[in-house]
Protein backbone atom coordinates (compact mmCIF):
# COMPACT_ATOMS: atom_id res chain seq x y z
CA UNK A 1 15.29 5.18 5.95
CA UNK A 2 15.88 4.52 2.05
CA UNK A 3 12.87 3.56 -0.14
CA UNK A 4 12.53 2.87 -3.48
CA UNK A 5 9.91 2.74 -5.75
CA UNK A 6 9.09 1.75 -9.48
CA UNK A 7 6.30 3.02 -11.83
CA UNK A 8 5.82 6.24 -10.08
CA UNK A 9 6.41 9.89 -10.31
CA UNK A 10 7.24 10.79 -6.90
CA UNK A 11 7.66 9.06 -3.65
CA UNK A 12 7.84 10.88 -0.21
CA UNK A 13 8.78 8.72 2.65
CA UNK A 14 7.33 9.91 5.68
CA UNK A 15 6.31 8.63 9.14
CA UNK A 16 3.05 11.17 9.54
CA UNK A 17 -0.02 11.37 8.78
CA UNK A 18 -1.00 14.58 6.55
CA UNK A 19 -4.86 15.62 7.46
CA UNK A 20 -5.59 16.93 3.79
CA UNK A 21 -6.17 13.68 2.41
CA UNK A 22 -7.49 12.06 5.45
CA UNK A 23 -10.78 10.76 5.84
CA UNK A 24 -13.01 8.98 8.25
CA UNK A 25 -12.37 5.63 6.27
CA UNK A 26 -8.53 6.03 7.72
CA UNK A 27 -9.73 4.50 10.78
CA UNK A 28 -11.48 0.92 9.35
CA UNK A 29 -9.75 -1.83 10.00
CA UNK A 30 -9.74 -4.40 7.00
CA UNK A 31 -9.64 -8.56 7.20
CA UNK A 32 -6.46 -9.34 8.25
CA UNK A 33 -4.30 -11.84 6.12
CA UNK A 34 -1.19 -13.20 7.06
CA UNK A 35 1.44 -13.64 4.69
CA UNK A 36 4.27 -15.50 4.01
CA UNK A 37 4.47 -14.45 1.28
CA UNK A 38 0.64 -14.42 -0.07
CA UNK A 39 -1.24 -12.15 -1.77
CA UNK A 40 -4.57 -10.56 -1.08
CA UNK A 41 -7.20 -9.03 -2.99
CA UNK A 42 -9.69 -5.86 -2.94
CA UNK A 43 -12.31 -4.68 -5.42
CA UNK A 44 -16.05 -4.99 -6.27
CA UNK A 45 -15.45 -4.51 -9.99
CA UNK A 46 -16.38 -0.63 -10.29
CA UNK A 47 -13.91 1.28 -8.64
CA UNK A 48 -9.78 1.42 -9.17
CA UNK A 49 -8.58 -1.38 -6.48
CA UNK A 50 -5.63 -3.23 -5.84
CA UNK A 51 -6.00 -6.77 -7.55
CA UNK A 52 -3.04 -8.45 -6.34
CA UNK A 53 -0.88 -7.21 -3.35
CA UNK A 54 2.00 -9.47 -1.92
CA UNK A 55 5.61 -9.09 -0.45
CA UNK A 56 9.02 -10.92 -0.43
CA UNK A 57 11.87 -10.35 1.78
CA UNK A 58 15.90 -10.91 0.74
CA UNK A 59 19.06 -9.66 2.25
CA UNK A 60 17.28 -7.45 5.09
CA UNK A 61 14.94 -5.79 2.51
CA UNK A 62 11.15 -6.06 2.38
CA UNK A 63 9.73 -5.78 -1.16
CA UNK A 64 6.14 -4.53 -1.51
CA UNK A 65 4.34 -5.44 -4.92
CA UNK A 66 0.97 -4.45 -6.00
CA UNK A 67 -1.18 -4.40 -8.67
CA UNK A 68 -3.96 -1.79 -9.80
CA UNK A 69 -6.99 -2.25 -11.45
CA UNK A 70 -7.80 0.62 -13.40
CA UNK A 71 -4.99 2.08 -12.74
CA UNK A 72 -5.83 5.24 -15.12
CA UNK A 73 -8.48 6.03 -12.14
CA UNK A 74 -6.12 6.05 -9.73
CA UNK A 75 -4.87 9.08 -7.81
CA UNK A 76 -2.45 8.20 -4.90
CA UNK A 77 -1.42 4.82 -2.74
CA UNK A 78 -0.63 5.57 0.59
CA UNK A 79 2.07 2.83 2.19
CA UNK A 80 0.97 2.17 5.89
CA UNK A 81 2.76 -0.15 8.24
CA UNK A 82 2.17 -1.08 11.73
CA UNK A 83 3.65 -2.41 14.78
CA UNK A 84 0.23 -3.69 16.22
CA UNK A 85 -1.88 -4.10 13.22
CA UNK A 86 -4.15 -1.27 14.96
CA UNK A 87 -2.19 2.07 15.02
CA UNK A 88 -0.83 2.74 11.17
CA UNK A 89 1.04 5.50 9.78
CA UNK A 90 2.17 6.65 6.90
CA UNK A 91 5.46 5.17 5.71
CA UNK A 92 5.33 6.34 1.85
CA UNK A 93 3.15 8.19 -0.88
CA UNK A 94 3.12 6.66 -4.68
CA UNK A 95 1.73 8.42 -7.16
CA UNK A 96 -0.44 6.47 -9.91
CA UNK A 97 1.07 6.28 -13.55
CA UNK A 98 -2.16 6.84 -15.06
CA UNK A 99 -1.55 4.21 -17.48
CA UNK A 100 -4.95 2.50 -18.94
CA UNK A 101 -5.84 -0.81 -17.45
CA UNK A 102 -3.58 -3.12 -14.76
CA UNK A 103 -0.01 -1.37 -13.25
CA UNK A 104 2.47 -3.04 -11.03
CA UNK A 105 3.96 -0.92 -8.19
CA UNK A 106 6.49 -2.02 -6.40
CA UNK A 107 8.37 -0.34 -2.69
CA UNK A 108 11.04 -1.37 -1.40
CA UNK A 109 12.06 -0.90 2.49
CA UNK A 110 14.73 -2.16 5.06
CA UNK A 111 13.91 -4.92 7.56
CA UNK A 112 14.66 -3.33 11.00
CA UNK A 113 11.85 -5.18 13.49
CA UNK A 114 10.38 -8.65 13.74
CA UNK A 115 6.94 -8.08 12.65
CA UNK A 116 4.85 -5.29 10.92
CA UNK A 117 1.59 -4.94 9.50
CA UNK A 118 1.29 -3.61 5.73
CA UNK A 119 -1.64 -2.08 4.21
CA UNK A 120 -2.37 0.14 1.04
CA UNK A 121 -4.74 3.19 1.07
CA UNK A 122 -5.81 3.78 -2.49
CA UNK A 123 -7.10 7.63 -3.46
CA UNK A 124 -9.34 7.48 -6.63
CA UNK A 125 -8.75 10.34 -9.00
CA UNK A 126 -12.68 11.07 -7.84
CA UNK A 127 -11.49 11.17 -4.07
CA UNK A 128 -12.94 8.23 -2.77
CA UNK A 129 -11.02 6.05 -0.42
CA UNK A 130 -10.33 1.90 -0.27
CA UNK A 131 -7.87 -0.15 1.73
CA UNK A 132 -5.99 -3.17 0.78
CA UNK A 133 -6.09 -6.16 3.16
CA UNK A 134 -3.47 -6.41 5.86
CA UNK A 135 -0.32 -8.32 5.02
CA UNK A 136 1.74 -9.87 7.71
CA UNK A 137 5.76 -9.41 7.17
CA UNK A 138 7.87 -11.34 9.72
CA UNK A 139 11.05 -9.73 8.81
């Protein structure tokens, strides 16, 4: 599988789950929001949180974009995709830029099935733990 990534340091793509940065918040389910393509949005104003967090697909590709509010707060994005919408895994780890204010991400993947589920785990630099909405890709 190739990735690819912008506004990052590293990016490991991996289809496992890695227990160090787990936590029982891996296992809520957030609203689910179909998309096609549409954006959704997390936050209640004090913590880092994705703002804006859509997708477009051309020539067998799936684009991810995102957007972080206070970004410079922000530790790690975990990619997770689904086949169900119930049972995610890891598909990538993004690094934040630690750049002051709003940061656009973007992740990049190739279409191979008919429908998967997207969502975004977001590490603060303080540990704690939010989820994106759900976004709906039929490839």
């Amino acid at each position: 599988m190739k990735s690819t990534i912008t506004n990052c340091f590293i990016l490991y793509t991996l289809s496992l789950t890695l227990p160090f940065i787990s936590s029982a918040a891996q296992h809520e389910l957030p609203s689910f929001a179909t998309a096609s393509p549409s954006s959704s949005t997390a936050g209640d104003g004090q913590s880092p949180a994705i703002v804006q967090f859509t997708y477009s697909k051309k020539d067998k590709k799936i684009t991810l974009n995102w957007v972080a509010d206070k970004n410079q707060n922000m530790n790690m994005f975990e990619i997770e995709k689904s086949s169900d919408g119930k049972d995610f895994k890891m598909a990538a780890l993004v690094f934040g830029t630690e750049k002051t204010g709003d940061e656009n991400y973007k992740f990049f993947e190739k279409a191979v099935s008919k429908k998967v589920y997207y969502r975004i785990k977001m590490v603060g630099k303080d540990n704690t733990v939010r989820y994106s909405q759900v976004l709906i890709a039929n490839r």
